[in-house]
Protein backbone atom coordinates (compact mmCIF):
# COMPACT_ATOMS: atom_id res chain seq x y z
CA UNK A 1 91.91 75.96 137.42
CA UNK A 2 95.17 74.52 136.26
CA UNK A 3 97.75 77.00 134.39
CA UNK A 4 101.23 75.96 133.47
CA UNK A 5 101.45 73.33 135.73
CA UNK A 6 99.77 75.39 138.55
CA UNK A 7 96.67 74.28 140.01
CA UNK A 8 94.72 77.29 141.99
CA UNK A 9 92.12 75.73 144.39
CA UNK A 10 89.66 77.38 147.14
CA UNK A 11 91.08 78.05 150.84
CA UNK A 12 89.54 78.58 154.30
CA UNK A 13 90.39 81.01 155.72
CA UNK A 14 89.63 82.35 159.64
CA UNK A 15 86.09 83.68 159.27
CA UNK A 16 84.37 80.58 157.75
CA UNK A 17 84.01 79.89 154.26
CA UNK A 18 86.24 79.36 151.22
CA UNK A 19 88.33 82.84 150.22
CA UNK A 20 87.19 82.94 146.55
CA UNK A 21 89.83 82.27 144.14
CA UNK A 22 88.94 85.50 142.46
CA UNK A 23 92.68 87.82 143.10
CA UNK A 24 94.10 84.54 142.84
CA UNK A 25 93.00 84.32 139.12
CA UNK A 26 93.15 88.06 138.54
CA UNK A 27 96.73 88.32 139.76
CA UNK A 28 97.33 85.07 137.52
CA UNK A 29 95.89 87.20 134.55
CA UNK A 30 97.75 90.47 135.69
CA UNK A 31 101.08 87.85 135.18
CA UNK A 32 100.48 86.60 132.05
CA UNK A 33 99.32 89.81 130.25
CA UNK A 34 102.81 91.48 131.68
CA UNK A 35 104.56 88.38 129.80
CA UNK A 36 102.65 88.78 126.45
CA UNK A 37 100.56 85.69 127.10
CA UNK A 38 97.12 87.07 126.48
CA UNK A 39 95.24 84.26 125.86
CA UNK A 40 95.70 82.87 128.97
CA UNK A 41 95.39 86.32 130.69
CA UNK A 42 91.98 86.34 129.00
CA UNK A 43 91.13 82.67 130.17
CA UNK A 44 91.97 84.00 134.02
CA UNK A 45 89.77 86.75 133.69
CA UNK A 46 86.62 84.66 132.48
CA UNK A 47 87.24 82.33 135.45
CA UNK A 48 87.55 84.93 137.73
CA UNK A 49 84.33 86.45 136.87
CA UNK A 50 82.11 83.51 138.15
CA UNK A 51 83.54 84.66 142.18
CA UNK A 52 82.42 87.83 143.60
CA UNK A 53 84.72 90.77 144.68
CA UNK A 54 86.72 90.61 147.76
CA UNK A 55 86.29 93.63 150.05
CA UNK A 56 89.57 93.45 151.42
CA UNK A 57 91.70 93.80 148.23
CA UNK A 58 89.17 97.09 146.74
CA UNK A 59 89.99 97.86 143.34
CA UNK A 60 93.23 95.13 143.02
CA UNK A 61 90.87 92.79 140.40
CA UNK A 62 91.22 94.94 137.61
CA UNK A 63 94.58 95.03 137.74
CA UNK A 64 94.24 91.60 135.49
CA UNK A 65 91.96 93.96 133.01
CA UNK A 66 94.08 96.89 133.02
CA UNK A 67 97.67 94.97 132.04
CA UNK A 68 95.56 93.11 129.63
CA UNK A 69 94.88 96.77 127.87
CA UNK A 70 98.64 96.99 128.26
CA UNK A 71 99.66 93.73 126.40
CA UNK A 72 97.07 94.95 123.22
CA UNK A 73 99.05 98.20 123.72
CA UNK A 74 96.20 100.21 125.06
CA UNK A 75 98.13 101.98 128.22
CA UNK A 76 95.30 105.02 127.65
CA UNK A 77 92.84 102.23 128.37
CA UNK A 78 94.69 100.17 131.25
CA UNK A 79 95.21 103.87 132.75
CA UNK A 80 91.43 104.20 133.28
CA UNK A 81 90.98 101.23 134.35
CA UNK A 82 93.42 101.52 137.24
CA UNK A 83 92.57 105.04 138.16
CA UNK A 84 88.71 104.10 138.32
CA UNK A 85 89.92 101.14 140.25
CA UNK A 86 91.88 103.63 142.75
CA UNK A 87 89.15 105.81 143.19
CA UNK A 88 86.56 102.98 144.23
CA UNK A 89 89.29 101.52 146.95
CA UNK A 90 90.00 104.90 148.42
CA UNK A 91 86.13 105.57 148.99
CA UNK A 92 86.34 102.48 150.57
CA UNK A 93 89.29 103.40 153.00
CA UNK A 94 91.65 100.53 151.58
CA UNK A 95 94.82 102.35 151.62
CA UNK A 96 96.91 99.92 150.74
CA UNK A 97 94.55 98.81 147.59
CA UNK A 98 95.01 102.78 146.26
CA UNK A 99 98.78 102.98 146.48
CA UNK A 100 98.78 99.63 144.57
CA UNK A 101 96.71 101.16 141.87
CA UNK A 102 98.34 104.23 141.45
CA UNK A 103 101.61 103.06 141.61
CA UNK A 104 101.02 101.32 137.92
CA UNK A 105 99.35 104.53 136.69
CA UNK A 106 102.33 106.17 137.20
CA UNK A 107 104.78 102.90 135.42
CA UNK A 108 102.01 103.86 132.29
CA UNK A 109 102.94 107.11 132.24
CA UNK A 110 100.56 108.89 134.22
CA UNK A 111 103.16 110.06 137.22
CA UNK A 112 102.51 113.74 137.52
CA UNK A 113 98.57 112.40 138.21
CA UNK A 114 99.16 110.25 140.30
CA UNK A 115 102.22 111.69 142.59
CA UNK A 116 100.53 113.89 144.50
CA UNK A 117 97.99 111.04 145.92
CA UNK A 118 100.61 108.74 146.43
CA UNK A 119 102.92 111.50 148.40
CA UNK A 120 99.51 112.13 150.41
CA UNK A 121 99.22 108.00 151.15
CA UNK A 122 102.97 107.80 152.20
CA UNK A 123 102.27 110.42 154.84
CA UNK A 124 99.83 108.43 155.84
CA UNK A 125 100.25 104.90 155.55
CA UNK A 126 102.99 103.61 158.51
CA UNK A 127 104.49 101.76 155.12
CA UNK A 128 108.00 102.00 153.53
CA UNK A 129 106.78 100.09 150.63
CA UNK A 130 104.05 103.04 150.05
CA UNK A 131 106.85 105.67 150.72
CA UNK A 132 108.78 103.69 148.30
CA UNK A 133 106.04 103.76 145.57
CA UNK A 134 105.44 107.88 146.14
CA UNK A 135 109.04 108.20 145.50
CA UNK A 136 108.88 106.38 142.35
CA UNK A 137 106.22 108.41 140.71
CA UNK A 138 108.17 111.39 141.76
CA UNK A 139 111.33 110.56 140.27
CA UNK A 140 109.24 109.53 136.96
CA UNK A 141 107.48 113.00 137.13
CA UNK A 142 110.13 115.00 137.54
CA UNK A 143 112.89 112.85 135.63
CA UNK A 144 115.27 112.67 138.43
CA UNK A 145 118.23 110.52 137.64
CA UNK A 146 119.68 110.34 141.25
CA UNK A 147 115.79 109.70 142.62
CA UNK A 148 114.96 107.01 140.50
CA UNK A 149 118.33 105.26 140.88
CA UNK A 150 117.58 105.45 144.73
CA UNK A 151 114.26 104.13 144.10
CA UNK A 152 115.69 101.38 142.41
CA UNK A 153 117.89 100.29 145.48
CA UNK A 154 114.83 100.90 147.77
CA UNK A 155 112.64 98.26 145.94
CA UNK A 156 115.30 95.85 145.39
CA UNK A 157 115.68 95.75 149.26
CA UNK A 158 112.43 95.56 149.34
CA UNK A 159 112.48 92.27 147.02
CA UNK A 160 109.98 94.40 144.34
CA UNK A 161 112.56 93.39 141.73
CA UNK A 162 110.35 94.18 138.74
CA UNK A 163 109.77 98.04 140.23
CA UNK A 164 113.26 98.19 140.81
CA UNK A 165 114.36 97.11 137.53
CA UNK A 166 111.65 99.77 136.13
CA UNK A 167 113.14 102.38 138.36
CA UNK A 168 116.07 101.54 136.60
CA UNK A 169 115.36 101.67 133.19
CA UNK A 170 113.80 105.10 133.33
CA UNK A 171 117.20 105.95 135.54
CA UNK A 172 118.84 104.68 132.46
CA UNK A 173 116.51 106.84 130.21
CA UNK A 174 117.45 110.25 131.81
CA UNK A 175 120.68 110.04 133.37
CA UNK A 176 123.74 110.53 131.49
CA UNK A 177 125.67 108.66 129.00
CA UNK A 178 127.76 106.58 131.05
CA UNK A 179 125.39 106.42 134.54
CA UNK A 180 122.58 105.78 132.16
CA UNK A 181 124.50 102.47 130.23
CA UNK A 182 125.51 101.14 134.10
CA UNK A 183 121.49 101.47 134.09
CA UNK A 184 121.28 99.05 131.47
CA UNK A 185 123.57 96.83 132.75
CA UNK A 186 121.70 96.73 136.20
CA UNK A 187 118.15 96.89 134.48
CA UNK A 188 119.11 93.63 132.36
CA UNK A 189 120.16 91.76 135.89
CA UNK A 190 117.37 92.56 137.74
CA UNK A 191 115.29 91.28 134.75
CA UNK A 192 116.77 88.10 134.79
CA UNK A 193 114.82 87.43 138.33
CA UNK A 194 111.35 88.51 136.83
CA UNK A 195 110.39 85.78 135.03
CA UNK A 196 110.15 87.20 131.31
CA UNK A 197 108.11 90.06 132.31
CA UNK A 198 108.48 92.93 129.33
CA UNK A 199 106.26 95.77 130.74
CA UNK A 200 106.59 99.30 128.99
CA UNK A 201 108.87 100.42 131.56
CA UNK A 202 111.50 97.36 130.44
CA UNK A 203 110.78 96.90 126.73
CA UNK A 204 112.92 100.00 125.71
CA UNK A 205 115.47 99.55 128.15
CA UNK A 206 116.15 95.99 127.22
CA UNK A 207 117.16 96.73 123.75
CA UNK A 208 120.72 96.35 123.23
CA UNK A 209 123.29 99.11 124.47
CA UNK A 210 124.62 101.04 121.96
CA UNK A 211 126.38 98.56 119.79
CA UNK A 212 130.23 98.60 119.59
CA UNK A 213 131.93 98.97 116.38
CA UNK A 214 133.99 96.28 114.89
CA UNK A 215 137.05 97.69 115.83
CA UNK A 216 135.89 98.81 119.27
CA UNK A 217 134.67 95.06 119.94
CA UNK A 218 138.13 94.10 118.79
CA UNK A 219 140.22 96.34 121.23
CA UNK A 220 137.54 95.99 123.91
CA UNK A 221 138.14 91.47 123.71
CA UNK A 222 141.62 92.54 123.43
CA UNK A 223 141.61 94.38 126.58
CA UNK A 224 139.39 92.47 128.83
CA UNK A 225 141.50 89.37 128.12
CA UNK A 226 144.62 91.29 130.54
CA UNK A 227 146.41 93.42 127.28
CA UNK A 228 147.18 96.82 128.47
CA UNK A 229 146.74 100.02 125.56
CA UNK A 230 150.81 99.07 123.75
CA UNK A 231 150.10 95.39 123.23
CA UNK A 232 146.51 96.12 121.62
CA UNK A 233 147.94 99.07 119.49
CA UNK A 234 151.16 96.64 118.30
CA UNK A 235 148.43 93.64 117.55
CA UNK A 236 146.02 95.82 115.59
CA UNK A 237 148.50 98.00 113.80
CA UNK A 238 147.64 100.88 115.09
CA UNK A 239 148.43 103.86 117.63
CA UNK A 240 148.26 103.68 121.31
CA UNK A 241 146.56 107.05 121.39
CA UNK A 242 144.11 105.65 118.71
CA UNK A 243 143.17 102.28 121.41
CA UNK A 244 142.78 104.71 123.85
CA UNK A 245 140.67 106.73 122.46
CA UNK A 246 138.58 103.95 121.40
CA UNK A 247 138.73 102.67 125.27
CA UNK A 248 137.37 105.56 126.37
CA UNK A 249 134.12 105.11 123.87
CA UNK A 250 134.12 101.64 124.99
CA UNK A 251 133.92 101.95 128.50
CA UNK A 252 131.16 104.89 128.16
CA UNK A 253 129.10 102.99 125.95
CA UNK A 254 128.66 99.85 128.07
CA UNK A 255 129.00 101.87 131.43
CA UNK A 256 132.09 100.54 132.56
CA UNK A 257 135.08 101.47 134.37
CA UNK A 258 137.47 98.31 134.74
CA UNK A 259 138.88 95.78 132.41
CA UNK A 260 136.82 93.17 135.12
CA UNK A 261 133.70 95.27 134.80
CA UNK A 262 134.33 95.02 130.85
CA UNK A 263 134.67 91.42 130.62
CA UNK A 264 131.62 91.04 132.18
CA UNK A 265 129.63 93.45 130.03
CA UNK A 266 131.11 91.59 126.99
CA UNK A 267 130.15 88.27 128.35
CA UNK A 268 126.27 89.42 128.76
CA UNK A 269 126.09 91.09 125.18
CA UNK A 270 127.72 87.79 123.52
């Protein structure tokens, strides 16, 4: 099958025989559906259906249905899916197949279902990814701004930049004012490496920060470009007290705490 470019073809692997193609296409489907492309999410999951299931990988097929439920905004649906999917690989002892699964129950909003399976997996599984996940879906359950921010940092170690941009959006969600702004700023830079992806746990966090005023953008340009509070004030005709005050709803709106720090949250909202 060729997609974008991308031509997927059969390998051998060490037991004889081709490895079917089949995750291959699913995880091609799982992709597209998380960037909005549907029909050729749709088109992977056809193909994929002529190859039969790989034991290995239990359950990690529907992933491609399940984020394809997401894209047509059915997260009830794509929740199902996965959790039917979880339940098949851990009767089958995959492990690593059931923390997979669960871990996007609980980015659909099923966390409190899924924590306690996950915690049970992390105990088990000799894995810091898994222990990573279980943390996750506990900071989501219990909206835990200093958990999820740490999750955030975990995963982005770990090079799971879309989880850790997730992590922190829903930091950004709960925390306060200015912690949870700095968790837009950090949620829009770890986007930038995941290729367009706009699951639910981005799409609200991407919006624009809470938009300066004309005046605020005026003293905040002002004040990035080296002018201390007197200079502003004298330019705009008005009080120092007043550009203070104004800095101070500035710098809590776009999570900021240097005139450095400021430029650069003016330059990415420009």
């Amino acid at each position: 099958m060729t997609e974008n470019g991308r031509t997927l073809r059969t390998l051998p692997i060490s037991g004889g025989g081709p490895a079917t193609p089949r995750l291959a296409l699913c995880g091609l489907a799982a992709a597209a559906a998380q960037v909005n492309d549907t029909v050729s999410a749709r088109k992977a999951i056809d193909e994929a259906a002529q190859y039969p299931h790989v034991g290995l990988f239990v359950g990690e097929d529907d992933l491609a249905t399940a984020w394809l439920h997401v894209a047509d905004g059915k997260l009830a649906a794509a929740r199902e899916v996965l959790e039917a999917a979880a339940a098949s690989a851990r009767a089958s002892g995959v492990l690593s197949s059931e923390a997979a699964l669960l871990t996007d129950v609980a980015r659909l909003g099923g966390a409190r279902q899924a924590v306690k399976r996950l915690t049970e997996l992390a105990d088990v599984c000799d894995s810091a990814f898994t222990r990573a996940r279980a943390g996750f879906a506990g900071a989501l359950a219990a909206n835990d701004p200093p958990a999820l921010e740490g999750a955030s940092a975990s995963f982005e170690k770990m090079g799971a930049d879309l989880l850790a941009a997730e992590a922190s959006a829903a930091w950004k969600r709960v925390g306060e004012s200015r912690k949870s702004t700095a968790g837009v700023n950090r949620t829009a830079q770890l986007a930038v490496r995941c290729e367009g992806a706009r699951t639910p746990g981005l799409t609200t966090a991407l919006e624009p920060a809470a938009a300066l005023s004309a005046r605020e953008r005026e003293i905040a340009v002002l004040t990035s470009s080296g002018a201390s509070a007197q200079p502003v004030a004298e330019t705009l005709s008005i009080s120092r007290r007043t550009v203070e005050n104004h800095l101070y709803s500035i710098y809590g709106k776009l999570g900021v705490s240097t005139r450095a720090e400021l430029k650069k949250a003016l330059e990415a909202t420009s």
